[in-house]
C-alpha atoms as a PDB file:
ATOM      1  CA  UNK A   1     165.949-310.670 125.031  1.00  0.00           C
ATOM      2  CA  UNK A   2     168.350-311.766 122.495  1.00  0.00           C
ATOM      3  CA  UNK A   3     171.339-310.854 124.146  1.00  0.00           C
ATOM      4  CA  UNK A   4     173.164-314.114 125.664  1.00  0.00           C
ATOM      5  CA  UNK A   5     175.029-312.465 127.815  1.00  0.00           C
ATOM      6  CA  UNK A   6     172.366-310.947 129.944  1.00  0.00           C
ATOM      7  CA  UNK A   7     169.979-314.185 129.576  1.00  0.00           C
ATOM      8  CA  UNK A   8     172.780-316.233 131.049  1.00  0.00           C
ATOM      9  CA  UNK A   9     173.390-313.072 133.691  1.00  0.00           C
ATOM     10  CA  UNK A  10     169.267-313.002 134.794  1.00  0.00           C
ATOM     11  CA  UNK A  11     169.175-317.030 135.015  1.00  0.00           C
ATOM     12  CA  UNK A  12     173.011-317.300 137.188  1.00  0.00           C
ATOM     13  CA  UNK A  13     172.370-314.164 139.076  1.00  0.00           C
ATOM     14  CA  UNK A  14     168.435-315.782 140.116  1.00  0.00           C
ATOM     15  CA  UNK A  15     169.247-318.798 140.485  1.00  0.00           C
ATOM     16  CA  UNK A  16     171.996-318.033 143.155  1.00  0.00           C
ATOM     17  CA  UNK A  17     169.862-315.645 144.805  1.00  0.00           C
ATOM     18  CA  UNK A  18     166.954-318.148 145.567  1.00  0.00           C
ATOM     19  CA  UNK A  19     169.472-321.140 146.127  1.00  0.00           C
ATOM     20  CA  UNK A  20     171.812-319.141 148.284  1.00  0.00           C
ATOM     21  CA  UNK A  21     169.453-318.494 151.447  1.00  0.00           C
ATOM     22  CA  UNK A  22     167.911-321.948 151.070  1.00  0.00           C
ATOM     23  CA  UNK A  23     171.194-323.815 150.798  1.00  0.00           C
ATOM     24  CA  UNK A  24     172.505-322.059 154.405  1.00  0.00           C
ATOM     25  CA  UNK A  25     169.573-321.936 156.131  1.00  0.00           C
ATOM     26  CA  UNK A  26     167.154-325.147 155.047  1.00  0.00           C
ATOM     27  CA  UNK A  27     170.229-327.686 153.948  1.00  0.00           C
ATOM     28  CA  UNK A  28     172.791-325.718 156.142  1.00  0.00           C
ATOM     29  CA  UNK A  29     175.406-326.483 153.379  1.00  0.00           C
ATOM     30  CA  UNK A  30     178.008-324.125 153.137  1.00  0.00           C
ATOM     31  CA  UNK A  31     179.519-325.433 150.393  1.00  0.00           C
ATOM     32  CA  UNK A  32     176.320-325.260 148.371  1.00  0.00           C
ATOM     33  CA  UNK A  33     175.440-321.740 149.523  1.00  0.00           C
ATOM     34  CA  UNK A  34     178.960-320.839 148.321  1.00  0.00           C
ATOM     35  CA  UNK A  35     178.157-321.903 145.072  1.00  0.00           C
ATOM     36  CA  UNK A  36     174.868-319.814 144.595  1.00  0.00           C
ATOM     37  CA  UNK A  37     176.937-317.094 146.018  1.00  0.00           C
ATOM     38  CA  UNK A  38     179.395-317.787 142.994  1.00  0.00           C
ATOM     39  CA  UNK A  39     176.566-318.368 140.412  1.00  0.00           C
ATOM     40  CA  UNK A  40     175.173-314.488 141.893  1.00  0.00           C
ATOM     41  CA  UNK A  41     178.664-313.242 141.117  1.00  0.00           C
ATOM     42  CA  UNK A  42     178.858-314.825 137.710  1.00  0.00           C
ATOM     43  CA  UNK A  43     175.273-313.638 136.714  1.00  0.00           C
ATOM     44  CA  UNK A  44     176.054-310.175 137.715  1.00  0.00           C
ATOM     45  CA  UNK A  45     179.472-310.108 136.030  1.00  0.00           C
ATOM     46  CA  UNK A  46     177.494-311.437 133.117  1.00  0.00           C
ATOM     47  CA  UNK A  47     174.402-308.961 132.898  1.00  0.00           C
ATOM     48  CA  UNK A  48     176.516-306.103 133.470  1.00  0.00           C
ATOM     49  CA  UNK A  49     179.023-307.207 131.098  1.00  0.00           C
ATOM     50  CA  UNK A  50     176.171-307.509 128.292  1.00  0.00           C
ATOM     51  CA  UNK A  51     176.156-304.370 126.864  1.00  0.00           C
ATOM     52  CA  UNK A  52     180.242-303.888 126.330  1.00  0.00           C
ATOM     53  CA  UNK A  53     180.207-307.649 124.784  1.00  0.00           C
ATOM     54  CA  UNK A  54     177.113-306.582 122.573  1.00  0.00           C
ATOM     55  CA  UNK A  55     178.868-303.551 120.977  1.00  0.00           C
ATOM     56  CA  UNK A  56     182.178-305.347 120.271  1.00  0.00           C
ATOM     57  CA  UNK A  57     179.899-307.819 118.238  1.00  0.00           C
ATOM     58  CA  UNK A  58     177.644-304.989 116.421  1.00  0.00           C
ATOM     59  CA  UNK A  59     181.233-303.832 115.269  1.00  0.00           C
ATOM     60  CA  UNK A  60     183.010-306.959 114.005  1.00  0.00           C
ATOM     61  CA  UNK A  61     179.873-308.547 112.910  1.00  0.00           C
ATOM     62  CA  UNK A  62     176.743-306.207 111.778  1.00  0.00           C
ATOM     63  CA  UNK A  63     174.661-308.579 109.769  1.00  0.00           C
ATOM     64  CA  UNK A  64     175.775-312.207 111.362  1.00  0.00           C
ATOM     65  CA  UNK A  65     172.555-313.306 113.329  1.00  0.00           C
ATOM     66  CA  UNK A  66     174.093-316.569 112.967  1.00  0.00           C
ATOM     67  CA  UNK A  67     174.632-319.081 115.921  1.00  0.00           C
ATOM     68  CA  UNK A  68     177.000-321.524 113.721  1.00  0.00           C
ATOM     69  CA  UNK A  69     179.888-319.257 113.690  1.00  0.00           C
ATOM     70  CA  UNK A  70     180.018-318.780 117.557  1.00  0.00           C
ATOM     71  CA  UNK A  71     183.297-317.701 118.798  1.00  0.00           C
ATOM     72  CA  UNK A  72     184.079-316.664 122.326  1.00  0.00           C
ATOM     73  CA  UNK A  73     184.354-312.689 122.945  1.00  0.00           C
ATOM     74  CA  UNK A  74     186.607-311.188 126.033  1.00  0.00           C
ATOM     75  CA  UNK A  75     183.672-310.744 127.689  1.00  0.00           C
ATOM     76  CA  UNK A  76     182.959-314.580 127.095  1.00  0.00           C
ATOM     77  CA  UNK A  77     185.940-316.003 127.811  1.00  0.00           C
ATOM     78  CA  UNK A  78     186.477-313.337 131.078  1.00  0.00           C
ATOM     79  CA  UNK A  79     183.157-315.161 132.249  1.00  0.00           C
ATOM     80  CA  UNK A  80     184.433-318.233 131.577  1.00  0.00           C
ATOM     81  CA  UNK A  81     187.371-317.816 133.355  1.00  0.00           C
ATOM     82  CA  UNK A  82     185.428-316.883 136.550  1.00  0.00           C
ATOM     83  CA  UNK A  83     183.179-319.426 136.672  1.00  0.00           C
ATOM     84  CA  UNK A  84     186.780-322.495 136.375  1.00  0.00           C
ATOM     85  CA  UNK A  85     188.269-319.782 138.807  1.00  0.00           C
ATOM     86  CA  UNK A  86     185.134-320.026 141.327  1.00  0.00           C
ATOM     87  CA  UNK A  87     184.821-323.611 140.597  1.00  0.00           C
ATOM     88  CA  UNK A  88     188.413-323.954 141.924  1.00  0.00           C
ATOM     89  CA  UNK A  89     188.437-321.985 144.633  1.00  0.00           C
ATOM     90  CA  UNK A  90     185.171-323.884 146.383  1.00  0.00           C
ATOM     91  CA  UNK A  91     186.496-327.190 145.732  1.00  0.00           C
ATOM     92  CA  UNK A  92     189.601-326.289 147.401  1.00  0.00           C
ATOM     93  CA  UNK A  93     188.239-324.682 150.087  1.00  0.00           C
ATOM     94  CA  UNK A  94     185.679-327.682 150.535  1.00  0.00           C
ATOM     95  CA  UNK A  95     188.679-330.581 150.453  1.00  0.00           C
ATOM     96  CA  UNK A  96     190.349-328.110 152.854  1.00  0.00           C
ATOM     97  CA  UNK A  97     186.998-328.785 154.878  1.00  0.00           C
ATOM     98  CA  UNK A  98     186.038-325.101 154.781  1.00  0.00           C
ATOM     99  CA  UNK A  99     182.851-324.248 156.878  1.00  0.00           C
ATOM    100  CA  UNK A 100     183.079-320.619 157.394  1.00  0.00           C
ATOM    101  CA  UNK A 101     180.727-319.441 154.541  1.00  0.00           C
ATOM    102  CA  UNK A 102     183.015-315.832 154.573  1.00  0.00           C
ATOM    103  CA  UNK A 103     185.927-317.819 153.601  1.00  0.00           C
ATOM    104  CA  UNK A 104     184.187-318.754 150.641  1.00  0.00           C
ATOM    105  CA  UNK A 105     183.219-315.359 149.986  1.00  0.00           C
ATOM    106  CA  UNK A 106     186.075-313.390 150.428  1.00  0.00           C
ATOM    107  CA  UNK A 107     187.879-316.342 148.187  1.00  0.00           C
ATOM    108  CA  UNK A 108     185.266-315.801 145.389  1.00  0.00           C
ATOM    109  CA  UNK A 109     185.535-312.023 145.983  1.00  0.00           C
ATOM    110  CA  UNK A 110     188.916-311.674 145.593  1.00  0.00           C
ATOM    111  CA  UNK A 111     188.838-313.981 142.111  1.00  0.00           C
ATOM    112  CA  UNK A 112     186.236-311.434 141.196  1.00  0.00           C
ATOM    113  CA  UNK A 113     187.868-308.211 141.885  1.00  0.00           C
ATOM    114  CA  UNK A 114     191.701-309.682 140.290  1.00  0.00           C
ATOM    115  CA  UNK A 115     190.195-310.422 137.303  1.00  0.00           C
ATOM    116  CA  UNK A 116     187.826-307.385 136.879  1.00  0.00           C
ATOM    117  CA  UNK A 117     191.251-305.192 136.949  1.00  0.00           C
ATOM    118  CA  UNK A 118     193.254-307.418 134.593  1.00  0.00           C
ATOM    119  CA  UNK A 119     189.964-307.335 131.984  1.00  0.00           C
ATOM    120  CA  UNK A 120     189.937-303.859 131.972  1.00  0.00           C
ATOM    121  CA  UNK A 121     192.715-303.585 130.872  1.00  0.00           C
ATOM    122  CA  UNK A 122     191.963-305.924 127.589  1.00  0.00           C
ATOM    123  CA  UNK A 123     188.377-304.421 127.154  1.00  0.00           C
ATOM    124  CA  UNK A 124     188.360-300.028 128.657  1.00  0.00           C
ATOM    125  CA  UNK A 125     185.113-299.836 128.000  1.00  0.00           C
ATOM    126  CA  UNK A 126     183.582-302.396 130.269  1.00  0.00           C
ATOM    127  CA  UNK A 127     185.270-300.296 132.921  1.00  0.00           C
ATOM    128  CA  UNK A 128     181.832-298.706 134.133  1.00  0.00           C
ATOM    129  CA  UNK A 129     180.323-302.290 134.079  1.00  0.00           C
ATOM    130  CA  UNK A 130     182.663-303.641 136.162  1.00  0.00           C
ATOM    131  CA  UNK A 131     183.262-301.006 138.585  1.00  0.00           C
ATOM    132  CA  UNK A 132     179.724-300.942 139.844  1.00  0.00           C
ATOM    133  CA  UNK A 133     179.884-304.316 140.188  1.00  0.00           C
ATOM    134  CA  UNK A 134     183.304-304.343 141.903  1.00  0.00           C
ATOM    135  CA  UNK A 135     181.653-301.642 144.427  1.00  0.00           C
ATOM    136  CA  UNK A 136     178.964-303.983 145.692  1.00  0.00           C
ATOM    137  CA  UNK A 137     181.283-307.052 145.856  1.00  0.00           C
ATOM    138  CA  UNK A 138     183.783-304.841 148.274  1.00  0.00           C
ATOM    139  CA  UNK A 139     180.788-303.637 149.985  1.00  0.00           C
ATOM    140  CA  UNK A 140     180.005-306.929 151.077  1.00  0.00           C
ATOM    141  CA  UNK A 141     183.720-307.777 151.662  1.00  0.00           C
ATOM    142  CA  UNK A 142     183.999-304.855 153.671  1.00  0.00           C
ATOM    143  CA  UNK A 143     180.817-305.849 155.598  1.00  0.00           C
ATOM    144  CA  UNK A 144     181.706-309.066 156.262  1.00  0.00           C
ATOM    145  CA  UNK A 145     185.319-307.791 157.557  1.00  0.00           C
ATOM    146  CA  UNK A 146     183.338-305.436 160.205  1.00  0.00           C
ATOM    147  CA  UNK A 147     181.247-308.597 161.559  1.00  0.00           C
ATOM    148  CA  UNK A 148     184.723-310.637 162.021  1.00  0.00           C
ATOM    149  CA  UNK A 149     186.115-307.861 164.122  1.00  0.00           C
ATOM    150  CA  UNK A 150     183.093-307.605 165.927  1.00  0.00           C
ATOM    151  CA  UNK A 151     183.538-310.878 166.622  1.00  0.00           C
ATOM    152  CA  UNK A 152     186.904-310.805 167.868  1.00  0.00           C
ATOM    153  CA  UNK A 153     186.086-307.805 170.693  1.00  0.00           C
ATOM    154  CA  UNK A 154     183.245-309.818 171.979  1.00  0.00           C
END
C-alpha cells in the first residue's frame, strides 16, 4: 500500500480493536480500553479519509514521490487534531477518575462527530468518507444511550 493514510488507518483501527476487548476484560482498565476505543476511531477516520487526502495530493503534486518535502494535508492535520482532541478528553476524564467506559465513549464520540462537520466544510469531498463513518459512531452512541435507559427502568 503506499498510501499513508490508510497504512496508519489499518495499524490504529487493529490495534484498538485487539487492545480494546483485552484492556476491559483481561486488565479491566477502562482508561486503557478507552484509548483503543480512540485509536479504532482514529484508524477509521484515517482509512476512510485516504482516498479524499490521496486526490488532493495527485492534484497539487503529480510527480513528487518524495518523502523530504512532507507537509501536512487537511486530512492530516484533521487527524491530528483528533488524536490531541482524544488524548485530552481521556486524560481529563481519567484525573476526573472516570470509570464508566460510556463516558469515555460518548466523550470521544462527540470529538469525532464536531470535528467531522467542521472538516467538511474545509474539504466537501470527504463528505461521503466521513458520513459513513459518522453513521457507525452514532450507532454506537445511540446503542449505548438505549442500555443507560434500560438501566434506569430496572
Amino acid at each position: 500500500m503506499k498510501n499513508r493514510y490508510k497504512v496508519l488507518g489499518l495499524a490504529l483501527t487493529v490495534a484498538g480493536i485487539i487492545a480494546a476487548p483485552v484492556f476491559y476484560f483481561f486488565t479491566l482498565s477502562v482508561q486503557l480500553t478507552a484509548v483503543a476505543l480512540s485509536s479504532a476511531i482514529l484508524g477509521l477516520a484515517s482509512f476512510f479519509l485516504a482516498d479524499t487526502a490521496s486526490k488532493a495530493k495527485d492534484k497539487e503534486q503529480p510527480d513528487s514521490e518524495s518523502t523530504e518535502d512532507f507537509t501536512l494535508k487537511p486530512a492530516g492535520k484533521f487527524i491530528l487534531f483528533l488524536a490531541v482532541a482524544f488524548g485530552l478528553a481521556n486524560a481529563l476524564l481519567t484525573f476526573a477518575k472516570q470509570e464508566d467506559i460510556a463516558i469515555y465513549f460518548i466523550a470521544n464520540a462527540a470529538i469525532y462527530l464536531i470535528a467531522a462537520l467542521f472538516y467538511i466544510h474545509i474539504n466537501p469531498k470527504a463528505k461521503p468518507a466521513l458520513n459513513n463513518l459518522s453513521v457507525v459512531i452514532f450507532s454506537a452512541f445511540l446503542t449505548i444511550v438505549a442500555w443507560e435507559v434500560i438501566d434506569l427502568f430496572r
